[in-house]
Protein backbone atom coordinates (compact mmCIF):
# COMPACT_ATOMS: atom_id res chain seq x y z
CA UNK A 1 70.97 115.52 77.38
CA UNK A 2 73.60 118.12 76.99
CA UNK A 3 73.62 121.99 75.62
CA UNK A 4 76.42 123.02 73.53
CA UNK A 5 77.41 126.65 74.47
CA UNK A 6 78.38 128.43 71.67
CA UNK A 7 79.70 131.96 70.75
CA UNK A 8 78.59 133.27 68.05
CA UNK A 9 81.00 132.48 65.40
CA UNK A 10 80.86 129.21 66.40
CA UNK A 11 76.94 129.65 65.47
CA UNK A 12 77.88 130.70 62.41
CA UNK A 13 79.97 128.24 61.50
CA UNK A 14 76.82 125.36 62.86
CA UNK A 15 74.48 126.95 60.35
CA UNK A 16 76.33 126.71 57.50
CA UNK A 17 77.33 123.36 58.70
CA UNK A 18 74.30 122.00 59.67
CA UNK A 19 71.44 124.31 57.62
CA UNK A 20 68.96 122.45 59.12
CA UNK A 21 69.20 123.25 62.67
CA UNK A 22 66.00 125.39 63.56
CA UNK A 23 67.27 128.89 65.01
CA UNK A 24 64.74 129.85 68.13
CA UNK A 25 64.19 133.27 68.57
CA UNK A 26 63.34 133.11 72.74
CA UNK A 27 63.15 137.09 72.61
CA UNK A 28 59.25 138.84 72.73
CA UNK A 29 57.41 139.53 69.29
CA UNK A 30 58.23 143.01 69.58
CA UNK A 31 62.32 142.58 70.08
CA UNK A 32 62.16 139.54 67.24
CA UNK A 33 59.94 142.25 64.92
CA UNK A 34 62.73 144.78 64.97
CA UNK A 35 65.50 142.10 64.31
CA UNK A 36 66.09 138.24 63.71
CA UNK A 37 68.72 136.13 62.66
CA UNK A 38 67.55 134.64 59.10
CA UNK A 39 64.86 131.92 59.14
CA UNK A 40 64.55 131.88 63.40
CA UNK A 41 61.48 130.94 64.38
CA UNK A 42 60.20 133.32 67.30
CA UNK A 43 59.29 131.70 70.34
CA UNK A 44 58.98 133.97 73.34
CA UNK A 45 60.05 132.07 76.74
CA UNK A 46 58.46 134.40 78.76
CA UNK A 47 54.74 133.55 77.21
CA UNK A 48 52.03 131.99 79.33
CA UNK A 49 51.98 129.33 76.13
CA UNK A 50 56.02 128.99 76.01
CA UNK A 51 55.47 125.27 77.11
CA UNK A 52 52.28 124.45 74.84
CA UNK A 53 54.34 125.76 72.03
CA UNK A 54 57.41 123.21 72.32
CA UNK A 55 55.50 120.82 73.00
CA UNK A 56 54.52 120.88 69.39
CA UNK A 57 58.19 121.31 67.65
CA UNK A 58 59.79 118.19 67.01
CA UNK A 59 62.09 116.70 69.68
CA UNK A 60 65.18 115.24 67.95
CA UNK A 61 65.46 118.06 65.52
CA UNK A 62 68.74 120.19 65.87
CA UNK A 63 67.75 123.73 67.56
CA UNK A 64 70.24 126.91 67.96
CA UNK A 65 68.18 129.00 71.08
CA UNK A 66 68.82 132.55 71.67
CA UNK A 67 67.02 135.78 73.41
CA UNK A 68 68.58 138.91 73.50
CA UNK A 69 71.83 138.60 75.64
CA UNK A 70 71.27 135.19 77.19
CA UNK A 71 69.46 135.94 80.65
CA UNK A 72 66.17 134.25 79.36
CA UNK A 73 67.48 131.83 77.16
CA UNK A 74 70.15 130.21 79.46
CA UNK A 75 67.39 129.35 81.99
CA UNK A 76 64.97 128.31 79.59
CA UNK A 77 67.35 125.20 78.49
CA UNK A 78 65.59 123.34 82.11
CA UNK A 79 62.63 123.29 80.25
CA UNK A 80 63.93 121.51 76.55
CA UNK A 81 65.43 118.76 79.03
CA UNK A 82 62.50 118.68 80.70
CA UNK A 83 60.12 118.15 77.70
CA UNK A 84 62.84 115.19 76.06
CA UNK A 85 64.47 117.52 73.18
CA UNK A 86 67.70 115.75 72.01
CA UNK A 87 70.05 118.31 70.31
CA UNK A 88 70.24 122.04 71.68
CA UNK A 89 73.03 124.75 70.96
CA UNK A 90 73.11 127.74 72.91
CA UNK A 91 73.81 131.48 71.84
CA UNK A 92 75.79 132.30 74.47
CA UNK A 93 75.58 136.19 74.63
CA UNK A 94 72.71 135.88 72.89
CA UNK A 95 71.86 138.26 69.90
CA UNK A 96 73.55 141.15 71.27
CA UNK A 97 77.20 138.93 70.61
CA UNK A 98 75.71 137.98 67.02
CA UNK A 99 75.25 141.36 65.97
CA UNK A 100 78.86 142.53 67.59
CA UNK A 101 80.70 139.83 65.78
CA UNK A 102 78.95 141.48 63.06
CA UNK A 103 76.99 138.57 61.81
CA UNK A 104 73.97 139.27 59.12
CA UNK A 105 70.30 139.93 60.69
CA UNK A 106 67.28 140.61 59.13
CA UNK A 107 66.36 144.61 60.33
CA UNK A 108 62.93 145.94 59.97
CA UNK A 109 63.88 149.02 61.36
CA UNK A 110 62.83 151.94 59.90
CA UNK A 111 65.62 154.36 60.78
């Protein structure tokens, strides 16, 4: 299996190509609570159950992964290989990039 790397207008451009692909949120509860990228699913890499949980998503479905800039995301790719998932794209730069290219989130800040 390979990972596409993407930047994040060439994220873009997969969703709107490909509006299936599942968008995973790799960040904590509390970073994905104050911001998300429409429809991502939050998944938090860093979680005692981040293995249990994939184990349950479906392996050949098309994923975009993500955290905040890419330093928890990028290594978490070993463990999609690992656990046989066929199709993963890569946020390179992570959120952070999305929001500087000035791409839509959904904020539920307050200020």
């Amino acid at each position: 299996m390979t990972y596409e790397h993407l930047t994040a207008k060439q994220a873009d451009a997969l969703l709107n190509r490909e509006p299936a692909t599942i968008v995973l949120d790799l960040r904590t509860a509390d970073e994905f609570e104050m911001y998300y990228i429409a429809h991502a699913v939050n998944l938090d890499c860093q979680s005692e159950f981040f293995e249990r949980r994939l184990k349950r998503l479906d392996k050949s479905a098309k994923y975009l992964v993500h955290c905040q800039s890419g330093g928890r995301s990028l290594p978490a790719l070993d463990v999609f290989k690992r656990l046989g998932f066929t199709s993963i794209a890569h946020l390179d730069g992570g959120l952070r990039e999305w929001v500087d290219a000035d791409f839509p989130v959904i904020s539920n800040w307050s200020i």
